[in-house]
C-alpha atoms as a PDB file:
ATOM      1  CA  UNK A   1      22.380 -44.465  37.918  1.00  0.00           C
ATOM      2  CA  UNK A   2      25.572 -46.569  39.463  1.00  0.00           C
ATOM      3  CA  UNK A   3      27.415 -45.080  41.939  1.00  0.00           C
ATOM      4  CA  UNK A   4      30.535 -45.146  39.863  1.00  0.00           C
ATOM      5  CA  UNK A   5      28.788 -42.819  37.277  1.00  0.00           C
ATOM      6  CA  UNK A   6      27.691 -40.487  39.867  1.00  0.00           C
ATOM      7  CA  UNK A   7      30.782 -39.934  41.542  1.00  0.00           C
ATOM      8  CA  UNK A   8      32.431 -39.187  38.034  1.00  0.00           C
ATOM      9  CA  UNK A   9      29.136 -36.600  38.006  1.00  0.00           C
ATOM     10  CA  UNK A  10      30.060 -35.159  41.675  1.00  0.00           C
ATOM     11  CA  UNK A  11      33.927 -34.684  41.084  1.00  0.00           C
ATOM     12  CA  UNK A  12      33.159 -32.786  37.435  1.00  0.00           C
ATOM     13  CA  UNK A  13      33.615 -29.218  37.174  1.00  0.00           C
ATOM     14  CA  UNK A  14      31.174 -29.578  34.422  1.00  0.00           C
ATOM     15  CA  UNK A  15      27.460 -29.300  34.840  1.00  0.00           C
ATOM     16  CA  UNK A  16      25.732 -32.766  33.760  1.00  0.00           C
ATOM     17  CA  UNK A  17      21.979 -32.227  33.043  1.00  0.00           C
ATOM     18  CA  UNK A  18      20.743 -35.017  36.101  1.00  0.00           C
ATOM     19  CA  UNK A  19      17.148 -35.300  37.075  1.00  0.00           C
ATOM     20  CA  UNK A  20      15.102 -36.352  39.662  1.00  0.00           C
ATOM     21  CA  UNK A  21      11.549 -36.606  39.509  1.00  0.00           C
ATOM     22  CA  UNK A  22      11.717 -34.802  36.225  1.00  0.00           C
ATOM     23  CA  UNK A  23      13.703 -31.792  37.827  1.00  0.00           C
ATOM     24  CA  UNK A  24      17.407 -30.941  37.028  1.00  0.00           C
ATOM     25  CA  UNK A  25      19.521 -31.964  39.828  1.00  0.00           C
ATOM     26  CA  UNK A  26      23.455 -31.130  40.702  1.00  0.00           C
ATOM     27  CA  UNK A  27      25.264 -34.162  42.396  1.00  0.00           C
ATOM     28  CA  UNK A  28      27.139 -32.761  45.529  1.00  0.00           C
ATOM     29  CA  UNK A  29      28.441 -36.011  46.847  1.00  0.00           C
ATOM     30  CA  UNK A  30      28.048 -39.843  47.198  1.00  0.00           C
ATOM     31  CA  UNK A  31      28.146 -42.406  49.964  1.00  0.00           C
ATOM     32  CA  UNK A  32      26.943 -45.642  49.063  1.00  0.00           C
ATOM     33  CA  UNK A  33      23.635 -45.334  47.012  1.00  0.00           C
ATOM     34  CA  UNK A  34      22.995 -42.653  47.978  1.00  0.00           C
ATOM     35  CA  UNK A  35      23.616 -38.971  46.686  1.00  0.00           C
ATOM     36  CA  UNK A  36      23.629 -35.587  48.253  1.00  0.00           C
ATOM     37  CA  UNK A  37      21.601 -33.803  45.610  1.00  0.00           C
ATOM     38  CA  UNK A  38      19.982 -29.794  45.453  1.00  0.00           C
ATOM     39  CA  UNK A  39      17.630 -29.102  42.678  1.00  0.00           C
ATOM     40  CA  UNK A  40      19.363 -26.583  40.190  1.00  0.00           C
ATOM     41  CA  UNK A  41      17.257 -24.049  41.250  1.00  0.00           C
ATOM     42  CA  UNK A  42      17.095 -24.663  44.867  1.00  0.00           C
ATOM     43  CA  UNK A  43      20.633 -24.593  45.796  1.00  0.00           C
ATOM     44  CA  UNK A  44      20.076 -24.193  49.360  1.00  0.00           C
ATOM     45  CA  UNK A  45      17.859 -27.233  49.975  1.00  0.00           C
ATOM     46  CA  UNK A  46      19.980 -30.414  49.627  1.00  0.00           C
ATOM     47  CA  UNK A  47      18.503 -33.901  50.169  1.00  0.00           C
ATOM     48  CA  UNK A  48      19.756 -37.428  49.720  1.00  0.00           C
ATOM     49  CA  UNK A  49      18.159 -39.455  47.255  1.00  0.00           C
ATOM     50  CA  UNK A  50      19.040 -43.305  46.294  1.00  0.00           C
ATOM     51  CA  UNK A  51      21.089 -43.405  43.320  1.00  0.00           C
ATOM     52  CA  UNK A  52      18.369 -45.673  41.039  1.00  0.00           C
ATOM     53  CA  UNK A  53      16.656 -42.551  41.454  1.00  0.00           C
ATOM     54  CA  UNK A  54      18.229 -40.569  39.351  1.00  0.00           C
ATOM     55  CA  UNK A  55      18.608 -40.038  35.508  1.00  0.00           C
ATOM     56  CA  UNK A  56      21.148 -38.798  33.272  1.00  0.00           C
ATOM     57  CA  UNK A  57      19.633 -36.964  29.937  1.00  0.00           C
ATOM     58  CA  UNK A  58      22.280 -37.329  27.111  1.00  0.00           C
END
């Protein structure tokens, strides 16, 4: 994913169905390439993951 793209993802209101390692993923921030994520339904464990990580299902 390109950063641009993922801060679009981070400043939505609107859920986006992102995944990481074949989980659903919400997109708290950005710095970089790299993205403060929490797996949908984890929200209390947040990790960073690089951005080419992560895939957005249409």
């Amino acid at each position: 994913m390109n950063k641009q793209r993922a801060e679009e993802i981070a400043a939505s209101p609107d859920l986006k169905h992102i995944t990481y390692n074949g989980k659903r993923v919400v997109i708290q921030h950005v710095e970089e390439q790299i993205a403060r994520v929490y797996y949908l339904d984890d929200p209390g464990n947040e990790f960073d993951v690089a951005l080419d990580k992560l895939e957005e299902k249409q």
